[in-house]
Protein backbone atom coordinates (compact mmCIF):
# COMPACT_ATOMS: atom_id res chain seq x y z
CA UNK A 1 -127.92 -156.52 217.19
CA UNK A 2 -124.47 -156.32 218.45
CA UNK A 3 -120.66 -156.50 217.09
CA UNK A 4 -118.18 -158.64 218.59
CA UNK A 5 -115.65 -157.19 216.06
CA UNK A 6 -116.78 -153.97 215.01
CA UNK A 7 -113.43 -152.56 213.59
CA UNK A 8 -114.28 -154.43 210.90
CA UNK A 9 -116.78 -151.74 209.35
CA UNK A 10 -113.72 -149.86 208.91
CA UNK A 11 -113.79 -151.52 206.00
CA UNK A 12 -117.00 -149.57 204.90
CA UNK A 13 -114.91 -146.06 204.24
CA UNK A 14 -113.39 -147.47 201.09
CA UNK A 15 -116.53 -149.27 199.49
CA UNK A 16 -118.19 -146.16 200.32
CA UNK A 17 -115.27 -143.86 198.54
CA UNK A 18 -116.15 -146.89 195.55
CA UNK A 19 -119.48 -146.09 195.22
CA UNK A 20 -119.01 -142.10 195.28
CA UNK A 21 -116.67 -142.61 192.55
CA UNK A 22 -118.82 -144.45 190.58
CA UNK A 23 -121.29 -141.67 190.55
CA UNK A 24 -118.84 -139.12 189.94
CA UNK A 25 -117.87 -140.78 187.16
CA UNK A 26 -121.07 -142.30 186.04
CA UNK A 27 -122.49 -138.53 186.00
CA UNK A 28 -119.61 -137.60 183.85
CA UNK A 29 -119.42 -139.87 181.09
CA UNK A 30 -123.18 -139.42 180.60
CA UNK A 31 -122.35 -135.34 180.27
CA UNK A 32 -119.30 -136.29 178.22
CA UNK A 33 -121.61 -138.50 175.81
CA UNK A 34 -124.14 -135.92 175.21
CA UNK A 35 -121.85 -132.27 174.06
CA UNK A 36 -120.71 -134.54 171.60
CA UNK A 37 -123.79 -133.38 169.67
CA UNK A 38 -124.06 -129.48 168.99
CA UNK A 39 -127.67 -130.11 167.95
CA UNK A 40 -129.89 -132.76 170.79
CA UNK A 41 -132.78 -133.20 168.26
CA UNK A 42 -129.87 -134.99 165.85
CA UNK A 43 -128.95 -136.71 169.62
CA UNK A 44 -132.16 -138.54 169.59
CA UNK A 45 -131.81 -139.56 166.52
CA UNK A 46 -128.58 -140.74 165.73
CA UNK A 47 -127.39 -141.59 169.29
CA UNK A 48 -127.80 -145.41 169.87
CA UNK A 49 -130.71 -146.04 173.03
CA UNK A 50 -128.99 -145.73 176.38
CA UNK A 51 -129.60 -148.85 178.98
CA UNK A 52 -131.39 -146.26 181.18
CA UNK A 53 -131.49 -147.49 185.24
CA UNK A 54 -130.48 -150.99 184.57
CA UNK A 55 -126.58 -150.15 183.88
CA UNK A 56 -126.72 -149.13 187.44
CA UNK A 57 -127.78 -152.52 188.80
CA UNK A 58 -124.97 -154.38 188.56
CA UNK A 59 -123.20 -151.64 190.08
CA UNK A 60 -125.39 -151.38 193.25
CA UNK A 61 -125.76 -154.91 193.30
CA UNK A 62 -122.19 -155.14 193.91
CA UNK A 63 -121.65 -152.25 196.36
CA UNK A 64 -124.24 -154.13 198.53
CA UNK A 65 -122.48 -156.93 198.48
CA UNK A 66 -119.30 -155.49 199.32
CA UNK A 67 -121.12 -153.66 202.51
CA UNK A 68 -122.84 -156.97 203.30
CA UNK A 69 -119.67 -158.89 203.84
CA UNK A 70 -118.04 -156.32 205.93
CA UNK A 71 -120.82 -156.33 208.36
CA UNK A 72 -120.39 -160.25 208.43
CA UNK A 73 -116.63 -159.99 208.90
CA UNK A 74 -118.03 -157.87 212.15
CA UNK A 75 -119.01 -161.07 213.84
CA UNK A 76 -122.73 -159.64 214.56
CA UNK A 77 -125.07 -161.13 216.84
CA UNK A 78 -128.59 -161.18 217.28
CA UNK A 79 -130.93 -163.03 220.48
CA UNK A 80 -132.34 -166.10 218.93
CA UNK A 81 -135.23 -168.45 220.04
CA UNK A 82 -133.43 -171.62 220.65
CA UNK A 83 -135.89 -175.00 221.38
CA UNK A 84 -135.37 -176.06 225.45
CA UNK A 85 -133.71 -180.03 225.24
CA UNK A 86 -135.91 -180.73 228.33
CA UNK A 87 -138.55 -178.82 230.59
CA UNK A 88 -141.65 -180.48 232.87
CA UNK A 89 -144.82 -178.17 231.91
CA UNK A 90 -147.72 -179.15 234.31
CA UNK A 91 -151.25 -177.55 232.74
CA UNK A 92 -153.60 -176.71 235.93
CA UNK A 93 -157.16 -176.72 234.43
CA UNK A 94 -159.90 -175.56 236.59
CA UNK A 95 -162.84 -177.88 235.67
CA UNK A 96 -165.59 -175.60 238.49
CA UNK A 97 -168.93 -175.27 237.36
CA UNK A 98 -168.24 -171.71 236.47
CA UNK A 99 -167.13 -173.15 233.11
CA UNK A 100 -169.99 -173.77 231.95
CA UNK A 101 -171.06 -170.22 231.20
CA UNK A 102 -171.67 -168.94 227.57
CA UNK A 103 -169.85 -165.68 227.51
CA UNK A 104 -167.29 -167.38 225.23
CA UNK A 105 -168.78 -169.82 222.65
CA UNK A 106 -170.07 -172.39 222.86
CA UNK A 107 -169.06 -172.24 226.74
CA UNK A 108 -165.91 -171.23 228.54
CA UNK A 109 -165.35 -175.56 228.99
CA UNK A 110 -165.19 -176.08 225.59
CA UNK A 111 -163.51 -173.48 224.14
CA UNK A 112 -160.68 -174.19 226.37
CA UNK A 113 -160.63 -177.83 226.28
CA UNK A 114 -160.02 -176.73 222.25
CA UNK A 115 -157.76 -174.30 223.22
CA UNK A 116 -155.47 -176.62 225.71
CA UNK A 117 -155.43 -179.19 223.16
CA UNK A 118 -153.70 -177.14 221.03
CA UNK A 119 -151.23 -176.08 222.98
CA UNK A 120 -150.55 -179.70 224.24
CA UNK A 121 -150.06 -180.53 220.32
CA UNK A 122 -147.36 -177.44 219.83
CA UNK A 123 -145.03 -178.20 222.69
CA UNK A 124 -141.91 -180.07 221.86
CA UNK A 125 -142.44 -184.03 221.42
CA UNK A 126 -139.69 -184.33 224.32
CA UNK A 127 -141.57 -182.45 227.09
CA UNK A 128 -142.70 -184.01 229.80
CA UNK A 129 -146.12 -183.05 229.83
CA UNK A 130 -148.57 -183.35 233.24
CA UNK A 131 -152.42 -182.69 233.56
CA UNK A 132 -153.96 -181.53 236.66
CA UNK A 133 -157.73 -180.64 236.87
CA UNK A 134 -159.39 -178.72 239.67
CA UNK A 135 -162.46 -177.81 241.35
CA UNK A 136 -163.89 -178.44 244.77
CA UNK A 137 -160.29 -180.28 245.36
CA UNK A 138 -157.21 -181.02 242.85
CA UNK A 139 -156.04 -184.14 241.10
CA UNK A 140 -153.50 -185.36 238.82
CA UNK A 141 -154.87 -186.39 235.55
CA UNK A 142 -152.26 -187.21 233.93
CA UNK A 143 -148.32 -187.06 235.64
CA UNK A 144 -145.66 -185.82 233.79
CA UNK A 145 -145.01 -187.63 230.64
CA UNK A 146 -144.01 -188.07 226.79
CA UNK A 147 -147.00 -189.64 225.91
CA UNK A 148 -148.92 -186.73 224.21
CA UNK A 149 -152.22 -188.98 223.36
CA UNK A 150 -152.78 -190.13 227.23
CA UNK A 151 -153.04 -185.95 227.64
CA UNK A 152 -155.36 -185.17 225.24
CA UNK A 153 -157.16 -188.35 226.16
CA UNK A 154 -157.61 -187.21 229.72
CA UNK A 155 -158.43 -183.31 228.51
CA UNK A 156 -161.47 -184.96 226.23
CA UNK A 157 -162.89 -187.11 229.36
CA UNK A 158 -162.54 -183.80 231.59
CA UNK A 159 -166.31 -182.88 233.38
CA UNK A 160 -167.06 -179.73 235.57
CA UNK A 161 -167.92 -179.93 238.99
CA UNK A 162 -168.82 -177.50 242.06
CA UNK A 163 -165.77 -175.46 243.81
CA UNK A 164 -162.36 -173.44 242.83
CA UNK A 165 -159.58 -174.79 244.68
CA UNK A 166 -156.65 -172.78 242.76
CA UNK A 167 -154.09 -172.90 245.46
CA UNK A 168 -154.26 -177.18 245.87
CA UNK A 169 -153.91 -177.13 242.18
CA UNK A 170 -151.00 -175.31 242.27
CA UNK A 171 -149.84 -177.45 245.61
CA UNK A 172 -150.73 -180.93 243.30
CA UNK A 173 -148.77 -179.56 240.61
CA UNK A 174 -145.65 -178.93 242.55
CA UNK A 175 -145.67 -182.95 243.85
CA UNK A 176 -145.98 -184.30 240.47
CA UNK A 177 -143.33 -182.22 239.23
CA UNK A 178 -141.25 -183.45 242.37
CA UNK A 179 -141.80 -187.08 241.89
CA UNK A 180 -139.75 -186.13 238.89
CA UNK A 181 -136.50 -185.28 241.27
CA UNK A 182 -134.93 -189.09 241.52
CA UNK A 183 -133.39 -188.44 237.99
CA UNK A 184 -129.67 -187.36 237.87
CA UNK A 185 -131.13 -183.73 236.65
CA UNK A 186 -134.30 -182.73 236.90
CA UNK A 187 -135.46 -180.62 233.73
CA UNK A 188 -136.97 -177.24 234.46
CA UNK A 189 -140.43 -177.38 235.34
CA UNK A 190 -143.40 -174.38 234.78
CA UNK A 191 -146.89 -174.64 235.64
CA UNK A 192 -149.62 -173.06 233.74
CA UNK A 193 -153.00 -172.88 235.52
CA UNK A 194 -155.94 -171.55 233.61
CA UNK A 195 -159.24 -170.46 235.59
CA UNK A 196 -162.17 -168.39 235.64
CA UNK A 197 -163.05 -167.68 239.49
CA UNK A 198 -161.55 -166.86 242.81
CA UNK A 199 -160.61 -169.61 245.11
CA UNK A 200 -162.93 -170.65 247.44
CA UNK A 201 -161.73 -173.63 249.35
CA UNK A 202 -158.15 -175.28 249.93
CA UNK A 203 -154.98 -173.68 250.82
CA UNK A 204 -155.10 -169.72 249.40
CA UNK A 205 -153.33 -168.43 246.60
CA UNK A 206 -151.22 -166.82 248.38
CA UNK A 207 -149.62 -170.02 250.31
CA UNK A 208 -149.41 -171.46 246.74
CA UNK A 209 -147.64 -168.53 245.32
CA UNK A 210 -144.63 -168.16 248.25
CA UNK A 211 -144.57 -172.06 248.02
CA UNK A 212 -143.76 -172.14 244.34
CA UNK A 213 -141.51 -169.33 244.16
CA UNK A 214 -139.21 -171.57 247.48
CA UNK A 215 -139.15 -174.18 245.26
CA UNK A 216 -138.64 -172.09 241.66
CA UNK A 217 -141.14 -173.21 239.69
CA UNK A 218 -142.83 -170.84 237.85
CA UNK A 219 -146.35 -170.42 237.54
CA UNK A 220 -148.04 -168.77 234.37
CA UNK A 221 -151.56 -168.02 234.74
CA UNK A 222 -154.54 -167.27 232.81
CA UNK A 223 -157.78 -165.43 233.73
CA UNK A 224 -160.26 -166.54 231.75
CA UNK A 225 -163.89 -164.86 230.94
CA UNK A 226 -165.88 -162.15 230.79
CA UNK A 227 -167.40 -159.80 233.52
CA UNK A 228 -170.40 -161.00 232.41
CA UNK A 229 -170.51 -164.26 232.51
CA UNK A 230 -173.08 -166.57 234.26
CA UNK A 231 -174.18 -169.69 234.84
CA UNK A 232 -177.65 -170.92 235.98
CA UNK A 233 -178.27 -172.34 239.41
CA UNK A 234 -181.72 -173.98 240.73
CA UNK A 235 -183.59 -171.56 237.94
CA UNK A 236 -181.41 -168.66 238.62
CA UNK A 237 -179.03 -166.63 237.10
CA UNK A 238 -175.34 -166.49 239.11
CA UNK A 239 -172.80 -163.98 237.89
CA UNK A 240 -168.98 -165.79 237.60
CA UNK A 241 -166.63 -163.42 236.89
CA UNK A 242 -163.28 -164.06 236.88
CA UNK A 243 -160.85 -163.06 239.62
CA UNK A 244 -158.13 -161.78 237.56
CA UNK A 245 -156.32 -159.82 240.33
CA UNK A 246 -155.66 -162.93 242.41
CA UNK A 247 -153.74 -164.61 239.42
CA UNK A 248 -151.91 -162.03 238.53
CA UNK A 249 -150.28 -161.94 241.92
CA UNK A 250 -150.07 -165.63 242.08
CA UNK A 251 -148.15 -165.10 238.56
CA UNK A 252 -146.01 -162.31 239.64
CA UNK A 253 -145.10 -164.16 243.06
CA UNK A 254 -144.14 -167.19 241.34
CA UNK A 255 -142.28 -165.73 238.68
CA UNK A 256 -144.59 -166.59 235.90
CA UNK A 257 -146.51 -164.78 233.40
CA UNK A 258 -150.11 -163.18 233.82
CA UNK A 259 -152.30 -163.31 230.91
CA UNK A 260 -156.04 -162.44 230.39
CA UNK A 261 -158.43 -164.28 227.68
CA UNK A 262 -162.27 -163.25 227.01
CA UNK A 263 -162.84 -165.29 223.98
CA UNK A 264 -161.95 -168.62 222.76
CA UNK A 265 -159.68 -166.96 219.72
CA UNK A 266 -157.53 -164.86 222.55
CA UNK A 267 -157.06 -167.99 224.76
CA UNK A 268 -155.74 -169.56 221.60
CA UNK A 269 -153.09 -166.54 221.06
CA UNK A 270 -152.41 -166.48 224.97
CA UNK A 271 -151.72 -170.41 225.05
CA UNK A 272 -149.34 -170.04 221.79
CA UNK A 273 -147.38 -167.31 223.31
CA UNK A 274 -146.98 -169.08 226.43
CA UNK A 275 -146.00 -172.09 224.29
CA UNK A 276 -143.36 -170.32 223.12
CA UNK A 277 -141.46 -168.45 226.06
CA UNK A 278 -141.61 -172.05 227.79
CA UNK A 279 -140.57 -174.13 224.54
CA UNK A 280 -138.23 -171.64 223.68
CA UNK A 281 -135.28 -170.04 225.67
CA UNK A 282 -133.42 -166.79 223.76
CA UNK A 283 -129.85 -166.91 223.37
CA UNK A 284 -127.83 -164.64 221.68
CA UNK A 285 -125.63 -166.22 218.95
CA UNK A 286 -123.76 -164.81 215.69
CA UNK A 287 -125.49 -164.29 212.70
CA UNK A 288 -122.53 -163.14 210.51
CA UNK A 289 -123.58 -166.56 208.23
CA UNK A 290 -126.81 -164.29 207.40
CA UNK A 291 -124.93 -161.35 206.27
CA UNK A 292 -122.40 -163.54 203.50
CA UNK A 293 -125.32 -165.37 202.59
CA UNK A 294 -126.87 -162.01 201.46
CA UNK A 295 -123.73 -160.50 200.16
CA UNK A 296 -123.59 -163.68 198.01
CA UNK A 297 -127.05 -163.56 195.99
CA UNK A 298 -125.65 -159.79 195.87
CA UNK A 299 -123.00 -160.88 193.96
CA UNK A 300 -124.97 -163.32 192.33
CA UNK A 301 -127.77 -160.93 191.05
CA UNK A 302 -124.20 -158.72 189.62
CA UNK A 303 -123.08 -161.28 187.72
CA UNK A 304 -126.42 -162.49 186.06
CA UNK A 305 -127.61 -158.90 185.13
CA UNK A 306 -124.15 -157.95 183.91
CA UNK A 307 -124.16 -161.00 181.56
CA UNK A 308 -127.65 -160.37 180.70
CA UNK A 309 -127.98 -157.02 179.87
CA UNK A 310 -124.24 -155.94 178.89
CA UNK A 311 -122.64 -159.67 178.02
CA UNK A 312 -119.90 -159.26 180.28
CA UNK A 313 -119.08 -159.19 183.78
CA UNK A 314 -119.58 -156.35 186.23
């Protein structure tokens, strides 16, 4: 948190010379009321039952409040998560037969067709919103749009099939987001590509990477699995691990995030942080409004105890 007008704390010297002075003085008149009495066991008896801690409340109460609208006549400021008016989010889904392992319950396909739908449900309602699923080759599901059903629609009807082509999904991602270019301004535009194996046929990562970051799009990605998963093939066992190196640099060439899942509950965390560093943009703004508000159920809770406990005002 910063000040724009910090000589305003001066301000704080006198309420704190206020609230040494009212211990000073508070510590006196309590000495003052007791030598009154020679003997203390008479003191307990004839000397009427003190208010104890809650005469100080009102008190403190106060001081606070004092303190608290200083700091707000500061101007602070604080870097708050604002909603983006506009952005094109394309979700690259590989759809490879590697999915189907059962490393992550029930399969890695299913928990992150549950996991995608989610995230397509938490991003603003004014998104434009594109699907793209990949194996052998790439496709566009779904282009860039509002309609949130015809996305979840098209993420339900989604079947595996043989191949990892990570680098054309990125490429088919970038063309739907540029058929998006004939409007007067284009909103900004992220891709996030979830898969669970290395690329094995297309263009490579790395031409989908340098292409991306020419045309600034950035491109979060997700590696998805466990080193142990495995699928069955003609009676056999074949390991799939994921290739989690090759999308980090994709990520880091692109300008996008790199994030790591192994179960269907951290894919859910990883696709509701990404939701909200591309939903969200941080700004920094004042928050002086915070500070008087507080100061004000300060002065509130001075009043109310005052009149309360003493019948009168603090």
């Amino acid at each position: 948190m910063t000040l724009i007008a910090p000589l305003w704390l001066l301000l704080l010297i006198p309420v704190a010379l206020l609230a040494v002075t009212y211990v000073i003085v508070a510590l006196r008149s309590r000495t003052a009321y007791a030598v009154r009495f020679a003997n203390y066991d008479l003191l307990d008896k004839v000397a009427p039952r003190r208010p104890g801690w809650r005469r100080h409340v009102p008190a403190a109460a106060l001081l606070l409040m004092f303190a608290l609208l200083v700091v707000g006549f500061a101007r602070p400021t604080a870097e708050v998560l604002v909603p983006r008016e506009r952005a094109t989010i394309m979700v690259a889904f590989d759809v490879s037969a590697s999915m189907a392992a059962t490393d992550v319950s029930p399969n890695r396909f299913e928990a992150a067709k549950r996991a995608a739908t989610q995230f397509v449900q938490g991003l603003p309602e004014r998104f434009n919103l594109g699907l793209v699923s990949f194996s052998g080759s790439a496709s566009v599901a779904v282009p860039p749009t509002t309609d949130r059903q015809a996305v979840l629609t098209a993420l339900e009807r989604l079947g595996t099939d043989s191949g990892t082509a990570i680098g054309e999904a990125v490429y088919t991602s970038l063309e739907a987001i540029a058929a998006l270019d004939g409007e007067e301004e284009a909103p900004p535009a992220h891709i996030v590509l979830l898969s669970d194996g290395s690329n094995t046929t297309g263009r490579t990562v790395g031409e989908a990477a340098a292409e991306a970051s020419a045309r600034g799009v950035p491109v979060t990605t997700i590696a998805y699995g466990t080193p142990d998963g495995v699928i069955s093939m003609s009676g056999h066992d074949v390991p799939v691990p994921v290739d989690g190196p090759a999308l980090q640099r994709l990520a880091e060439t692109a300008g996008g995030g790199f994030y790591e899942a192994a179960s269907g509950d951290e894919l859910q965390a990883v696709y509701e942080d990404i939701g909200t560093s591309v939903g969200y943009r941080t700004e920094r703004q004042e928050v002086w409004q915070w500070f008087v508000a507080a100061g004000l159920i300060c002065g509130l809770v001075a009043a109310v105890t005052s009149m309360l406990w003493f019948s009168r005002l603090p």
